[in-house]
PDB file of N, CA and C in Angstrom:
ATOM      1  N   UNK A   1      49.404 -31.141  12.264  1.00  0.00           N
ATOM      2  CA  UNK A   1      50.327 -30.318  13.009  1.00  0.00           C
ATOM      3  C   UNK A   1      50.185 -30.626  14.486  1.00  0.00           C
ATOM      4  N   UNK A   2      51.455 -30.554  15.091  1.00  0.00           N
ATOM      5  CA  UNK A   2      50.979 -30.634  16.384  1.00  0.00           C
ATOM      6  C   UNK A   2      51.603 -30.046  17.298  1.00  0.00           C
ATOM      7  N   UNK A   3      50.486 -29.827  18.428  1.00  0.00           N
ATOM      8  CA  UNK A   3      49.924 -28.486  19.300  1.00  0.00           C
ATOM      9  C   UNK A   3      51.859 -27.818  19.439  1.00  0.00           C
ATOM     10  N   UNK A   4      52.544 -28.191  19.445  1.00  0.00           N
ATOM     11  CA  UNK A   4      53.934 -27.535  19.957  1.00  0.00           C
ATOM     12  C   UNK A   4      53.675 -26.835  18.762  1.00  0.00           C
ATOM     13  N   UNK A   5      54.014 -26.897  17.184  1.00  0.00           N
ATOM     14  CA  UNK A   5      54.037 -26.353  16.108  1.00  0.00           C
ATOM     15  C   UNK A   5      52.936 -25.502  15.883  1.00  0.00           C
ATOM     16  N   UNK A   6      51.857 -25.395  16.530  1.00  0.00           N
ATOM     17  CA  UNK A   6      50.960 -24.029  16.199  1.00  0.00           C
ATOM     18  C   UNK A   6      51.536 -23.151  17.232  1.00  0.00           C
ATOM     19  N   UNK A   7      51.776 -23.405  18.474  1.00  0.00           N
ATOM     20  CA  UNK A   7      52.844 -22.848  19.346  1.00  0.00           C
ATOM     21  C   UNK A   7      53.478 -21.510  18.687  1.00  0.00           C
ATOM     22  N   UNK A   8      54.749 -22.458  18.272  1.00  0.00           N
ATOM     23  CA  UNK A   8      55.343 -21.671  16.943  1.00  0.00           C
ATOM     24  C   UNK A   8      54.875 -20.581  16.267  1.00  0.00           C
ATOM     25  N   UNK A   9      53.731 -21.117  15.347  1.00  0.00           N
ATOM     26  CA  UNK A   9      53.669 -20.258  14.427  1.00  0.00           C
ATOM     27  C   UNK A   9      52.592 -19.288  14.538  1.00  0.00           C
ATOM     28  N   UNK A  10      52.168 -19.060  15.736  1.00  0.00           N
ATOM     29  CA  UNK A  10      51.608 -17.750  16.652  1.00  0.00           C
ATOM     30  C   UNK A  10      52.655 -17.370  17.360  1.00  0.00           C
ATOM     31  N   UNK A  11      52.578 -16.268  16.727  1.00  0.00           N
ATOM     32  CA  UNK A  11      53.998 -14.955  17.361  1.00  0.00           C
ATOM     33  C   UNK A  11      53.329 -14.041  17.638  1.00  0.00           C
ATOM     34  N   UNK A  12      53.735 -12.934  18.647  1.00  0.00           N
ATOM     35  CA  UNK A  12      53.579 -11.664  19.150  1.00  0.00           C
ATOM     36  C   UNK A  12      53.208 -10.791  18.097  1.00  0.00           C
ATOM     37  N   UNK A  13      52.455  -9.651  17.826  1.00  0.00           N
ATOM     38  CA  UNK A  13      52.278  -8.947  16.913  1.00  0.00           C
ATOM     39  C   UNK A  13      53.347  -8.007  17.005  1.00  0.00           C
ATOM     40  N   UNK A  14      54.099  -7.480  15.559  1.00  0.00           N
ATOM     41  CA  UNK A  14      55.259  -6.768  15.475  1.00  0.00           C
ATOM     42  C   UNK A  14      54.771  -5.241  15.926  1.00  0.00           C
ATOM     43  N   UNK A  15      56.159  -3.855  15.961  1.00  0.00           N
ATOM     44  CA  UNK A  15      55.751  -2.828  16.178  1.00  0.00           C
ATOM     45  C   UNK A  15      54.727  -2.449  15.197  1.00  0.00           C
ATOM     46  N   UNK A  16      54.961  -3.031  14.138  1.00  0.00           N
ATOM     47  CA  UNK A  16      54.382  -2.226  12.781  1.00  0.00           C
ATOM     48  C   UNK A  16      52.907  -2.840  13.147  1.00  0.00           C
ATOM     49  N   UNK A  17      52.915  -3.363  13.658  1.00  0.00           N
ATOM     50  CA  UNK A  17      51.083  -4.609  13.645  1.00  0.00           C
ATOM     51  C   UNK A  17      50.207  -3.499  15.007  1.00  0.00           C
ATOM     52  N   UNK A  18      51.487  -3.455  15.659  1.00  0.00           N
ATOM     53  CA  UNK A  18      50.707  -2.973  17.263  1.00  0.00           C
ATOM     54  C   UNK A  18      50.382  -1.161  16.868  1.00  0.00           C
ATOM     55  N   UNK A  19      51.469  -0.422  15.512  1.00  0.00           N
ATOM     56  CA  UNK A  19      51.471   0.790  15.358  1.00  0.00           C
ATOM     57  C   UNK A  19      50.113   0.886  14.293  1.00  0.00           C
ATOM     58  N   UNK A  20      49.924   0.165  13.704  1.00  0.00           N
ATOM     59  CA  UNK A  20      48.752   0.145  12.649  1.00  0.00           C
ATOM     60  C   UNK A  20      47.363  -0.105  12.937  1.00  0.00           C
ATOM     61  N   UNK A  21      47.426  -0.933  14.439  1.00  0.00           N
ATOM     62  CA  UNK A  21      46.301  -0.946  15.213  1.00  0.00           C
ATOM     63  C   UNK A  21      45.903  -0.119  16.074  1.00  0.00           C
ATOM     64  N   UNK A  22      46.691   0.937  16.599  1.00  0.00           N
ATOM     65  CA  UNK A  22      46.204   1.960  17.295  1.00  0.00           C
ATOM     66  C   UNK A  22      45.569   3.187  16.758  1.00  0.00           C
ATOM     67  N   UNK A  23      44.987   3.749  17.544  1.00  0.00           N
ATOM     68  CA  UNK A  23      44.298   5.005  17.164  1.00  0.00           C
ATOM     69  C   UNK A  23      45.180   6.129  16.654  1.00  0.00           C
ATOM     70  N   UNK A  24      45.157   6.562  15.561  1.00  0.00           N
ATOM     71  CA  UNK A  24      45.860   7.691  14.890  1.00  0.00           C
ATOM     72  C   UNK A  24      45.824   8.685  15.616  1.00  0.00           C
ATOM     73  N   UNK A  25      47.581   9.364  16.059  1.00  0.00           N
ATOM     74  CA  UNK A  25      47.540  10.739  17.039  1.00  0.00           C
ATOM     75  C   UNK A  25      46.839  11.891  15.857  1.00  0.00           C
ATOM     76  N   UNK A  26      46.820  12.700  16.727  1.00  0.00           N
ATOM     77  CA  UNK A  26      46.196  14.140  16.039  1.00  0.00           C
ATOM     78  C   UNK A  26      47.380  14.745  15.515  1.00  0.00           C
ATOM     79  N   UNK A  27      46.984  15.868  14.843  1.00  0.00           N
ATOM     80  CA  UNK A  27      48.232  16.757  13.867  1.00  0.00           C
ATOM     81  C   UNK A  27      48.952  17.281  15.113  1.00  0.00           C
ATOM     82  N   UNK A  28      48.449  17.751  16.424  1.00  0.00           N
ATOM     83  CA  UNK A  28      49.264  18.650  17.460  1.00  0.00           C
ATOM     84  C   UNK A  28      49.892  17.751  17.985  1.00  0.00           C
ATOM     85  N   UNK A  29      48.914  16.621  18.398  1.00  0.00           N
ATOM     86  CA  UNK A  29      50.305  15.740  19.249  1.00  0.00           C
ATOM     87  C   UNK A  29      51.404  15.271  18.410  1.00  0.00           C
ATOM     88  N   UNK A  30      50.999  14.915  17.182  1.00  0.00           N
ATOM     89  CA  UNK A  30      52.111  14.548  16.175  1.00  0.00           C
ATOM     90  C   UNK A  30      53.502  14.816  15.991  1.00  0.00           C
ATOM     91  N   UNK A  31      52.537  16.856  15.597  1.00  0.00           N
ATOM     92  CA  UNK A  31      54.032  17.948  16.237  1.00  0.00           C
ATOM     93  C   UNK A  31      54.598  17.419  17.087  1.00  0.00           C
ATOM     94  N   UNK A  32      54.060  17.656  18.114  1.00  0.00           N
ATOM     95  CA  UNK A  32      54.785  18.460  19.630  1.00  0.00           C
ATOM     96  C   UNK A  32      55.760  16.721  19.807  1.00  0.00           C
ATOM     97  N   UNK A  33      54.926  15.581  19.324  1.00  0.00           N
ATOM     98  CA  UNK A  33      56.207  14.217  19.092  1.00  0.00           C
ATOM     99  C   UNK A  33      57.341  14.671  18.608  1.00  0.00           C
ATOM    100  N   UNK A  34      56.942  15.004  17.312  1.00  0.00           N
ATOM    101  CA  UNK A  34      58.332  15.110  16.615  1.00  0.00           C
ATOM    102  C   UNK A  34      59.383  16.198  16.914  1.00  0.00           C
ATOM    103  N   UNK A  35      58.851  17.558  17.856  1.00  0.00           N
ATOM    104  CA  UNK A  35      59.563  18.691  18.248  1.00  0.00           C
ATOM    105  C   UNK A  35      60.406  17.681  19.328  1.00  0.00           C
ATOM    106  N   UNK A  36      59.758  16.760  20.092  1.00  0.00           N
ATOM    107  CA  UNK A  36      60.429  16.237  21.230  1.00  0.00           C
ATOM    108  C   UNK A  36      61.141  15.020  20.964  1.00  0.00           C
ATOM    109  N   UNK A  37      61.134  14.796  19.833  1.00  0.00           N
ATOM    110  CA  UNK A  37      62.322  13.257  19.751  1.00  0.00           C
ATOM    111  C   UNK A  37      63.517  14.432  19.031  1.00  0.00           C
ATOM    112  N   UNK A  38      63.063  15.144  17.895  1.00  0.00           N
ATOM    113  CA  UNK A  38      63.980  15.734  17.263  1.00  0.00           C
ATOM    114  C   UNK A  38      64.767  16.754  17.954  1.00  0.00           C
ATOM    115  N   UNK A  39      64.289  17.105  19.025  1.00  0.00           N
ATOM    116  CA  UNK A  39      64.647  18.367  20.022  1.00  0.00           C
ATOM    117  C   UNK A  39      64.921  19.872  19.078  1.00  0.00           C
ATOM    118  N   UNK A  40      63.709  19.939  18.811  1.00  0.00           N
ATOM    119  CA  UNK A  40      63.960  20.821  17.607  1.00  0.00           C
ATOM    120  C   UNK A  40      62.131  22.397  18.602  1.00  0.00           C
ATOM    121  N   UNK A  41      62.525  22.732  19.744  1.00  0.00           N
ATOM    122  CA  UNK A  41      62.154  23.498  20.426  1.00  0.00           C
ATOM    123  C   UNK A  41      62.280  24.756  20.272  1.00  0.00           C
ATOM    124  N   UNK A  42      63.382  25.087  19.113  1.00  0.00           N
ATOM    125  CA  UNK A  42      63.707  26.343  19.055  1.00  0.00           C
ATOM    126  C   UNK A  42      62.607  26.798  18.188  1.00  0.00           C
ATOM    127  N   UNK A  43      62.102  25.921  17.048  1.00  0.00           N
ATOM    128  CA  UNK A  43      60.945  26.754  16.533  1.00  0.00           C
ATOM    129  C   UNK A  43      59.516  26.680  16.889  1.00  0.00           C
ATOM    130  N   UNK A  44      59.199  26.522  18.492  1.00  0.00           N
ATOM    131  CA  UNK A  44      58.057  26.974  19.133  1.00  0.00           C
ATOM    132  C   UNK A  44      57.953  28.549  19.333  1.00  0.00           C
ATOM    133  N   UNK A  45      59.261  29.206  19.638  1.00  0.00           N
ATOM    134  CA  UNK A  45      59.099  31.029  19.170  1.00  0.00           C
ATOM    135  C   UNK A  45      58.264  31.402  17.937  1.00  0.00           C
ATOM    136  N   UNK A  46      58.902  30.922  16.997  1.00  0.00           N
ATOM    137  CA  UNK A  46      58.669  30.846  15.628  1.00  0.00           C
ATOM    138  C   UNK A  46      57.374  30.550  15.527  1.00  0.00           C
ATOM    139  N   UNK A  47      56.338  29.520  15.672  1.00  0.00           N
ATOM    140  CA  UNK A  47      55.446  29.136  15.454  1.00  0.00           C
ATOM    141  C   UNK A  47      54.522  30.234  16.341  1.00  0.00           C
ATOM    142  N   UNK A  48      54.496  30.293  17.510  1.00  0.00           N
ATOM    143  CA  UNK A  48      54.099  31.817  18.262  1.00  0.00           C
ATOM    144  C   UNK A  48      53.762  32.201  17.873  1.00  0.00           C
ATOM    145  N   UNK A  49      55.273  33.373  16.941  1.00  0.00           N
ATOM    146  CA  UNK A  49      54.594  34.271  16.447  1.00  0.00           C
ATOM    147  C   UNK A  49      53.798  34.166  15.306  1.00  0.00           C
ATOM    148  N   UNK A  50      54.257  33.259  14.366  1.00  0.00           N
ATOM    149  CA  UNK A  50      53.178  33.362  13.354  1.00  0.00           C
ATOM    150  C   UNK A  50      51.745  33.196  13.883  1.00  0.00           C
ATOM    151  N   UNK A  51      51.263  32.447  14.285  1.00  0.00           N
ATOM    152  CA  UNK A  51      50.178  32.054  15.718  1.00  0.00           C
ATOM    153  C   UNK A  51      49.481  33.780  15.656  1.00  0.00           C
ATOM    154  N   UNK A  52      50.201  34.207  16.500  1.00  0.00           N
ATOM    155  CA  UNK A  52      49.972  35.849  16.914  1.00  0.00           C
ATOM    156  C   UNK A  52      49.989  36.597  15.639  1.00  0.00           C
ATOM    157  N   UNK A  53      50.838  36.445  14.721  1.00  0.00           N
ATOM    158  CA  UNK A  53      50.133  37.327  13.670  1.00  0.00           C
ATOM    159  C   UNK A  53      49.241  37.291  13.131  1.00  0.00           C
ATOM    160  N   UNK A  54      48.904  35.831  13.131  1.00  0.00           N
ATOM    161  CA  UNK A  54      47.827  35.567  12.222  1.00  0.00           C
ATOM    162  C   UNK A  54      46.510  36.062  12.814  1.00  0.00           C
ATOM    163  N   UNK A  55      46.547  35.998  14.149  1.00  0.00           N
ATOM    164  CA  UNK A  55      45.011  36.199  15.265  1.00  0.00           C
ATOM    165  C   UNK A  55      45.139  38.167  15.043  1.00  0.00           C
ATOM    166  N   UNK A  56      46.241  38.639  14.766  1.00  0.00           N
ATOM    167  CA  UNK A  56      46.065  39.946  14.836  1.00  0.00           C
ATOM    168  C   UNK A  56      45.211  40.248  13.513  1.00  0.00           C
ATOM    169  N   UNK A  57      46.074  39.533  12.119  1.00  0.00           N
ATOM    170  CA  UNK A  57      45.343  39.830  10.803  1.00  0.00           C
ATOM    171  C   UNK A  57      43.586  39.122  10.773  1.00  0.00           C
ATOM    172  N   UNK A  58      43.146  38.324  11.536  1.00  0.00           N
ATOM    173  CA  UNK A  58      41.792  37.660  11.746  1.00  0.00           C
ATOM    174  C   UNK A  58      41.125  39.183  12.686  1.00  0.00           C
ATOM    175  N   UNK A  59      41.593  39.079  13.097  1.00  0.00           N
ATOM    176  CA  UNK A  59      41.269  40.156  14.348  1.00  0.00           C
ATOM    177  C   UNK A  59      40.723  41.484  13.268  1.00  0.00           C
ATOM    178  N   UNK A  60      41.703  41.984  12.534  1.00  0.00           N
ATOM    179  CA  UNK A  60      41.976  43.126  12.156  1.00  0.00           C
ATOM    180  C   UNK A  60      40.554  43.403  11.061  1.00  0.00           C
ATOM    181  N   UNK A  61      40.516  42.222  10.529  1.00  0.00           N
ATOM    182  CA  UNK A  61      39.347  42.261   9.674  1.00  0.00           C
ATOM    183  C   UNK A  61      37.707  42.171  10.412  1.00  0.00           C
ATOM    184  N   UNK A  62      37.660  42.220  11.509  1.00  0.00           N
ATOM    185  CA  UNK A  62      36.515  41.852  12.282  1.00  0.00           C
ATOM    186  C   UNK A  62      36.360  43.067  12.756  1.00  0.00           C
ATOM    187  N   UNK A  63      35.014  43.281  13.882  1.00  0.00           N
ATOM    188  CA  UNK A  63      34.560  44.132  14.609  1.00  0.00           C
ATOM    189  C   UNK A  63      35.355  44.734  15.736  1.00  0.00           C
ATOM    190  N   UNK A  64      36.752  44.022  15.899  1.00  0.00           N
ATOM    191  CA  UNK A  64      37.256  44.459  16.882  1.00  0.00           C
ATOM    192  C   UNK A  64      38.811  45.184  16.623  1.00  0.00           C
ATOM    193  N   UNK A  65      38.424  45.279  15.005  1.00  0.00           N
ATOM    194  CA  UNK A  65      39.211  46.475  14.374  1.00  0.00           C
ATOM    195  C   UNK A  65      39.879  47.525  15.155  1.00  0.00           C
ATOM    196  N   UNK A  66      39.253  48.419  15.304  1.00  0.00           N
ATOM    197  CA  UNK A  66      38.911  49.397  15.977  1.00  0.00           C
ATOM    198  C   UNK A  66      39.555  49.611  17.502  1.00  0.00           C
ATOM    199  N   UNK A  67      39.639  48.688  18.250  1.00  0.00           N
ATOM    200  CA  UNK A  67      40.222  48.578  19.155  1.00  0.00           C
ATOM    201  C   UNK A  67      41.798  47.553  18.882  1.00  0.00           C
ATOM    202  N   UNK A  68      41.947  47.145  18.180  1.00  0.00           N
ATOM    203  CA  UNK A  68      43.109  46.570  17.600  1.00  0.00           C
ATOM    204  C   UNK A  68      44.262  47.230  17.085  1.00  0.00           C
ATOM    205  N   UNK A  69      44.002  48.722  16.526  1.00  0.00           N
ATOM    206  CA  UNK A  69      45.000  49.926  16.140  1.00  0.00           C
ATOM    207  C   UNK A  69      45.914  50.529  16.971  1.00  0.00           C
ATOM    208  N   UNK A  70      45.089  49.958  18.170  1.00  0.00           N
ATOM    209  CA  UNK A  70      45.984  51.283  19.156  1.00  0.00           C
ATOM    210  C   UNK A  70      47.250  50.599  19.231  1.00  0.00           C
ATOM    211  N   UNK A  71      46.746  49.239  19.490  1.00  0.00           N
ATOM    212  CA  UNK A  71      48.069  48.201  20.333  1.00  0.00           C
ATOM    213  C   UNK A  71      49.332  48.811  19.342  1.00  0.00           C
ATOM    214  N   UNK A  72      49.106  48.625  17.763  1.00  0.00           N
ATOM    215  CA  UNK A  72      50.046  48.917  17.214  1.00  0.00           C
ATOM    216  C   UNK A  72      50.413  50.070  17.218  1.00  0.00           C
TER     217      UNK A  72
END
C-alpha cells in the first residue's frame, strides 16, 4: 500500500465513535437535556411538586412529624 492509500483509509472518528467514547451524562443532566432540546419545561411544575410531596411524606414519617402538621 502506499503512504497516500493509508491516508485514505484513516478517517475521522464518526458521531457514534466520539458519542461512545465519552463519559456517560448522569440521569439529571440527561433530563434537564432532553427537557431542553424537547422544550418540554412545562413539566418542571409537575416534577416540583411531586419532589415536595414526596419530602413532606419522608418528613411525615420521621421525628419532625410533629412540627410538620401545623403547615398543613
Amino acid at each position: 500500500m502506499s503512504e497516500n492509500q493509508q491516508e485514505t483509509i484513516k478517517q475521522e472518528p464518526s458521531d457514534f465513535e466520539r458519542a461512545a467514547a465519552s463519559k456517560p451524562l448522569s440521569l439529571t443532566a440527561e433530563f434537564l437535556l432532553f427537557l431542553k432540546e424537547h422544550k418540554a419545561w412545562w413539566m418542571v411544575p409537575i416534577l416540583l411538586s411531586l419532589l415536595l410531596i414526596g419530602v413532606a411524606v419522608w418528613m411525615s414519617s420521621s421525628t419532625l412529624a410533629p412540627f410538620i402538621y401545623p403547615i398543613f
